[in-house]
Protein backbone atom coordinates (compact mmCIF):
# COMPACT_ATOMS: atom_id res chain seq x y z
CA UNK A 1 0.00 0.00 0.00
CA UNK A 2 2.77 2.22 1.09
CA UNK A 3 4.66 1.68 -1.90
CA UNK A 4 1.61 2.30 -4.65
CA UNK A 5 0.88 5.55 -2.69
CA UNK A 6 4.69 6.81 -3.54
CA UNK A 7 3.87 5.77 -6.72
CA UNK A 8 0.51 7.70 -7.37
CA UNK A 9 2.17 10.72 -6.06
CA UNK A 10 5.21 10.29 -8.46
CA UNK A 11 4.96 12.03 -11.69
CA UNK A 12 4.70 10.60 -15.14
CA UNK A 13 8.34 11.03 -16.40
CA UNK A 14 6.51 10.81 -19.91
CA UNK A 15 3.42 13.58 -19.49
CA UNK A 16 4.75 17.21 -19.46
CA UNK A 17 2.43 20.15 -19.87
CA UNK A 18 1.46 21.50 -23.13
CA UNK A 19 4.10 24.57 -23.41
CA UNK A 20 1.47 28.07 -24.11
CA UNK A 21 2.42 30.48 -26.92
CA UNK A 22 2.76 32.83 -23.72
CA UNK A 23 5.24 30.99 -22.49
CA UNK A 24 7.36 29.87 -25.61
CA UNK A 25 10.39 31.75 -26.39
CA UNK A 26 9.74 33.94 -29.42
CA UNK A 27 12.11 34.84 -31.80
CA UNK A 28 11.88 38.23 -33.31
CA UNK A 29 9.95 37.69 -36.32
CA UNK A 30 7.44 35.85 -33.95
CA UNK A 31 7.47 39.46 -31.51
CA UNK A 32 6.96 41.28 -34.79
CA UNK A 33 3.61 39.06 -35.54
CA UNK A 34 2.68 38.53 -32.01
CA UNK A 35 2.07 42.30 -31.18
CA UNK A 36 -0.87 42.40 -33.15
CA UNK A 37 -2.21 38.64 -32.22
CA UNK A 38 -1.39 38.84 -28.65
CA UNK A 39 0.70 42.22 -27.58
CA UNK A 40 0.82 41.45 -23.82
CA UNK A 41 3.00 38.02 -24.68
CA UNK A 42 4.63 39.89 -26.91
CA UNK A 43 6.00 42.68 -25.06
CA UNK A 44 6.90 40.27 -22.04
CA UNK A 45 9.35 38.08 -24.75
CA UNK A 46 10.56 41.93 -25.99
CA UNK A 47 11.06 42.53 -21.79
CA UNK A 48 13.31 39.69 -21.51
CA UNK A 49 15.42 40.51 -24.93
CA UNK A 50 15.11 44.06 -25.39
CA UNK A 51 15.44 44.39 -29.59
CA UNK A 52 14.65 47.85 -31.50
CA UNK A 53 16.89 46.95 -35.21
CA UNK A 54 14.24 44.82 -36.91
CA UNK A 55 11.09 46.58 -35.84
CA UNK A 56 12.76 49.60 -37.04
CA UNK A 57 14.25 47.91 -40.28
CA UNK A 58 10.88 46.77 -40.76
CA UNK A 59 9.33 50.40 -40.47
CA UNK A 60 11.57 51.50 -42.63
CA UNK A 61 11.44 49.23 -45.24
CA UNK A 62 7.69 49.73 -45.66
CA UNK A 63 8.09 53.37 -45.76
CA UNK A 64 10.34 53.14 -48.59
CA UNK A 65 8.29 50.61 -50.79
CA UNK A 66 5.24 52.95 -49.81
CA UNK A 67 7.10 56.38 -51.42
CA UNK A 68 8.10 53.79 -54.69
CA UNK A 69 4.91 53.02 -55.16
CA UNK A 70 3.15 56.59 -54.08
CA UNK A 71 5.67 58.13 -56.38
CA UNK A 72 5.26 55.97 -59.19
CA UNK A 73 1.28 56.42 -59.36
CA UNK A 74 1.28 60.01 -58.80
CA UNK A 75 4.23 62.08 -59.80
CA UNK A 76 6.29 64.35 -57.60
CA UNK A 77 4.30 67.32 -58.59
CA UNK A 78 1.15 65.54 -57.75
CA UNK A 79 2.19 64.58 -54.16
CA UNK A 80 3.30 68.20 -53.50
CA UNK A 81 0.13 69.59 -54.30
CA UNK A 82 -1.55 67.02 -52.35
CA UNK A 83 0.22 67.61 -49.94
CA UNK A 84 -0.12 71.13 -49.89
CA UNK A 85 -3.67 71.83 -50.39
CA UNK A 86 -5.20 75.15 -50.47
CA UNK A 87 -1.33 77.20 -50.36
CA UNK A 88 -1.04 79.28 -53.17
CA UNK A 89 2.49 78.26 -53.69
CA UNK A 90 1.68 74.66 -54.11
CA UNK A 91 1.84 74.84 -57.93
CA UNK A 92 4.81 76.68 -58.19
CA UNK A 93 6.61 74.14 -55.93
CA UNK A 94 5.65 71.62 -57.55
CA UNK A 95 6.52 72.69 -61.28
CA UNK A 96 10.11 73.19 -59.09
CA UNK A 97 10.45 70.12 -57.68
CA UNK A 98 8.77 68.21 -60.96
CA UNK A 99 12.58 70.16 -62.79
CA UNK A 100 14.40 68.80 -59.71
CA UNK A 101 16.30 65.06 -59.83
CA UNK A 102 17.42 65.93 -56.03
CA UNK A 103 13.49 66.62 -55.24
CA UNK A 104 12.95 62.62 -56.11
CA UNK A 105 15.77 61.27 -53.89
CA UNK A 106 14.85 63.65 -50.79
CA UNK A 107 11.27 62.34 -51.00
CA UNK A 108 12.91 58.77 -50.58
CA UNK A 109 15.88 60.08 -48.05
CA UNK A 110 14.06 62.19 -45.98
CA UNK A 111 11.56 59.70 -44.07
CA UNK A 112 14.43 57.12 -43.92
CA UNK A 113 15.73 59.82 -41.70
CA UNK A 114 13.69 61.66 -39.95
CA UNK A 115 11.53 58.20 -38.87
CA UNK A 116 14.40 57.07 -36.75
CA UNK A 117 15.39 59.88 -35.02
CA UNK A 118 11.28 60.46 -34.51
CA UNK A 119 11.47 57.16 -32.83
CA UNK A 120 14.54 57.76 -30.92
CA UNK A 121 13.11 61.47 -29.63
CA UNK A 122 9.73 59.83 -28.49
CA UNK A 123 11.81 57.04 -26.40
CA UNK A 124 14.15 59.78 -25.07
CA UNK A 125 10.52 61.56 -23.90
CA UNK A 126 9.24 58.20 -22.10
CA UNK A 127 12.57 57.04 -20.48
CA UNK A 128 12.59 60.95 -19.21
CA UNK A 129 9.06 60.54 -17.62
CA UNK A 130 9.20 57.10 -16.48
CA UNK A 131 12.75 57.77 -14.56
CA UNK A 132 11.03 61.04 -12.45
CA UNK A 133 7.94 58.37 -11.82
CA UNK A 134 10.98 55.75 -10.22
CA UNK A 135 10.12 53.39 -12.87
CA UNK A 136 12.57 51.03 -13.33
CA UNK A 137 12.69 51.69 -17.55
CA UNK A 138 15.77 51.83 -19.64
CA UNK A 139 16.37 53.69 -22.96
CA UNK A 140 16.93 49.90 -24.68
CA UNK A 141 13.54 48.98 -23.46
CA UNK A 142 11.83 52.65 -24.30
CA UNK A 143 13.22 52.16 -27.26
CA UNK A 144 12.27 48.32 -28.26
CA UNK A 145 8.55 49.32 -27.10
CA UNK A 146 8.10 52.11 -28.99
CA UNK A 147 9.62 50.69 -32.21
CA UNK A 148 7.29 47.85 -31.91
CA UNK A 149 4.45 49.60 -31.65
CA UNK A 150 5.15 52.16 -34.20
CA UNK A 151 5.62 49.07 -36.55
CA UNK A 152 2.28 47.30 -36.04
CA UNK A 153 1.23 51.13 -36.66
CA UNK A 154 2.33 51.04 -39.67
CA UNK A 155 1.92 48.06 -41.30
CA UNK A 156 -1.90 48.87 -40.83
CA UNK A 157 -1.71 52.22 -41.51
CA UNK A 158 0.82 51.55 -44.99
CA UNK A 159 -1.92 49.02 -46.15
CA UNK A 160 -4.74 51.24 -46.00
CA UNK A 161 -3.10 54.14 -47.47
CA UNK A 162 -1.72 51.50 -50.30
CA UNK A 163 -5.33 50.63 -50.96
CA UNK A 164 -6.86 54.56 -51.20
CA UNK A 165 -4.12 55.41 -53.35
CA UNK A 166 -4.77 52.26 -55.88
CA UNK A 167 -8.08 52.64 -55.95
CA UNK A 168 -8.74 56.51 -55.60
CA UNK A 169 -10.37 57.78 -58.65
CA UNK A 170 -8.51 61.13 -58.72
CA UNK A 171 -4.68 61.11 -57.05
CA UNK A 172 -4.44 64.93 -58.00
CA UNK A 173 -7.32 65.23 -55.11
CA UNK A 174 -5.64 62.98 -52.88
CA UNK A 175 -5.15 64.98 -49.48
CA UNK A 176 -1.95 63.17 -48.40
CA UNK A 177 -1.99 64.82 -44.84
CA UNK A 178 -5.43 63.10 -44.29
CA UNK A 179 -6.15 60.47 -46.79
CA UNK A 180 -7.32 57.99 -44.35
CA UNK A 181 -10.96 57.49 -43.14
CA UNK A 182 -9.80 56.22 -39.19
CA UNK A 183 -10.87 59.49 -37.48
CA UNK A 184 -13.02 62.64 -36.99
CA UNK A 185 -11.04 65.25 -38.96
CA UNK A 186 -11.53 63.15 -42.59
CA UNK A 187 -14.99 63.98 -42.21
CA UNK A 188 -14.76 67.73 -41.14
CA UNK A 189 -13.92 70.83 -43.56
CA UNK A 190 -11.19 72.76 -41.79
CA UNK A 191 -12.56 75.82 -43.34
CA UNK A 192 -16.23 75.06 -41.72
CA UNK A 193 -14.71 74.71 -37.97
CA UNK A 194 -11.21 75.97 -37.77
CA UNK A 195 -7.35 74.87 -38.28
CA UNK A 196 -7.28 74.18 -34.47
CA UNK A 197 -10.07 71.88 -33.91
CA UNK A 198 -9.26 70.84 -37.42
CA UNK A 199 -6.11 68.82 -36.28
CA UNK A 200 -7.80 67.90 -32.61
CA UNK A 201 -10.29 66.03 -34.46
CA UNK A 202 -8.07 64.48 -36.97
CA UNK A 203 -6.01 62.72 -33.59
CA UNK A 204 -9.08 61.41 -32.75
CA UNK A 205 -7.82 58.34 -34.64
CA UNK A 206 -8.60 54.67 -34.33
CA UNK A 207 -4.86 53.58 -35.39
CA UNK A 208 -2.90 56.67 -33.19
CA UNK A 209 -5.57 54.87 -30.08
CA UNK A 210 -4.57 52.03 -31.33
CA UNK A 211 -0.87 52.63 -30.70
CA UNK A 212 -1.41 54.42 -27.42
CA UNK A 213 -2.93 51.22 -26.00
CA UNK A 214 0.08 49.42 -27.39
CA UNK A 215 2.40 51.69 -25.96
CA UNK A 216 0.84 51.12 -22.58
CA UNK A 217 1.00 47.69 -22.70
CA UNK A 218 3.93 47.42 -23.80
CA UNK A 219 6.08 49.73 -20.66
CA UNK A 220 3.95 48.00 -18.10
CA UNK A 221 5.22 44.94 -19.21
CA UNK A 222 8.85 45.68 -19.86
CA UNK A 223 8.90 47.59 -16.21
CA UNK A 224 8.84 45.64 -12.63
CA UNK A 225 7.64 48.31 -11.18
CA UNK A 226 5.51 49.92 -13.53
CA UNK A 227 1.03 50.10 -12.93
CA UNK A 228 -1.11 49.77 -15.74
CA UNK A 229 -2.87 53.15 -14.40
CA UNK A 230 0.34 55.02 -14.16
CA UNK A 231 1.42 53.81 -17.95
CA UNK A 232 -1.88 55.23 -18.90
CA UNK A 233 -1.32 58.44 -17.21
CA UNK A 234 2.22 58.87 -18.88
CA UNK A 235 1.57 58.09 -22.30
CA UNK A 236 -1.98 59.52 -22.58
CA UNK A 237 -0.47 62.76 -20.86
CA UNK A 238 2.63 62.92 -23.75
CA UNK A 239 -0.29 61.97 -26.63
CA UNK A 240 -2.04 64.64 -25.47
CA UNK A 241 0.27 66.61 -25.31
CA UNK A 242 1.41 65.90 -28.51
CA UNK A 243 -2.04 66.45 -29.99
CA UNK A 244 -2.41 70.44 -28.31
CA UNK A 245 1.43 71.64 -29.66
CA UNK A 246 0.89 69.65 -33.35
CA UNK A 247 -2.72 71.97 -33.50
CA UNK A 248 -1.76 74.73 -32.01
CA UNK A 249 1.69 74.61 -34.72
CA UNK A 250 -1.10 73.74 -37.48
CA UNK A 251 -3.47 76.29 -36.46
CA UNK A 252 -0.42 79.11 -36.68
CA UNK A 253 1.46 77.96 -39.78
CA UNK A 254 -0.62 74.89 -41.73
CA UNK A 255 -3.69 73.64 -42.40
């Protein structure tokens, strides 16, 4: 009796527990899918190996395939009148930059530029405000968070903007600043309720929420000592912040 209780209380050398995707080490191409099938895992595999190069690769790769193609279909001149809708110097730029070989390579350069040290400035901003919270975040980790999440950003947002410029009946009336329909602002005239509330209502955007919640996720999980409420209160306060100085800029100087 003695010796078939041992025995019942032994384990099965052969059963072992079904391993969880949670649980499984991930390599990077796997973090790179998981943050849009399950974020949380995700960001607790990015946590343990802290990686920013291929998320940013990545990023920058579609950027560049997106300005080949967006180029191609629409012409230089046509992109910066699209761009620069309702500024009476739009068609004199453009006949410019139309005469201008250097015109084509800066509209490839410049976003393989200024996208990294964009992501690199918005890191900087939440290592800053996580270290006078005590939060236990480093730059790598800012860093690998953010990059993520700006990459699932824009693999959605690349794909939608891929599909309204193939199928848009007239590219010359593409507005490239807003040429999604993901928040308020594509619906609004900014002549009807003002520059200001023009660009408040155009950050009311599914995909830039989207991110945000990302974002969250992602520092409370790379952090030991980091609440969901006060990752909320960070990045929602930066956002927000974000949001006032890019109106108020557009308000003075833009659309």
């Amino acid at each position: 009796m003695e010796m078939s209780s041992k025995q019942s209380e032994d384990p099965d050398p052969n059963s072992q527990a079904e391993p969880t995707v949670s649980s499984q080490r991930m390599g990077s191409v796997a973090v790179l899918w998981g943050i849009f099938l399950e974020p949380a895992a995700a960001f607790r595999q990015i946590a343990k190996h802290p990686t920013w190069f291929l998320p940013l690769l990545a990023t920058l790769v579609l950027v560049l395939v997106f300005n080949i193609i967006l180029i191609d279909r629409m012409g230089i001149g046509n992109i910066i009148r699209a761009s620069m809708q309702g500024d009476p110097r739009a068609d004199q730029l453009a006949e410019l930059a139309e005469a201008s070989s250097l015109s084509k390579v800066m509209l490839y350069v410049a976003p393989l530029v200024s996208t990294p040290l964009f992501l690199l400035a918005i890191a900087g901003l939440f290592l800053l405000a996580f270290s006078l919270s005590g939060k236990d975040v480093t730059f790598k980790k800012s860093l690998a968070v953010v990059c993520h999440s700006f990459f699932a950003y824009s693999v959605v947002s690349t794909f939608l903007m891929l599909l309204t410029v193939f199928f848009a009946g007239d590219l010359s009336q593409l507005d490239l600043r807003n040429p999604i329909a993901s928040n308020l602002g594509f619906f609004l005239d900014p002549s009807d309720i003002g520059k200001f509330l023009y660009n408040v209502a155009s950050s009311i955007d599914v995909l830039s929420l989207w991110m945000v919640f990302l974002l969250i996720t992602g520092f409370v999980a790379v952090s030991s000592n980091l609440r969901a409420t006060t990752a909320r209160a960070v990045v929602l306060s930066l956002w927000c912040a974000y949001v006032l100085l890019k109106s108020i800029w557009a308000a003075a100087f833009g659309r």
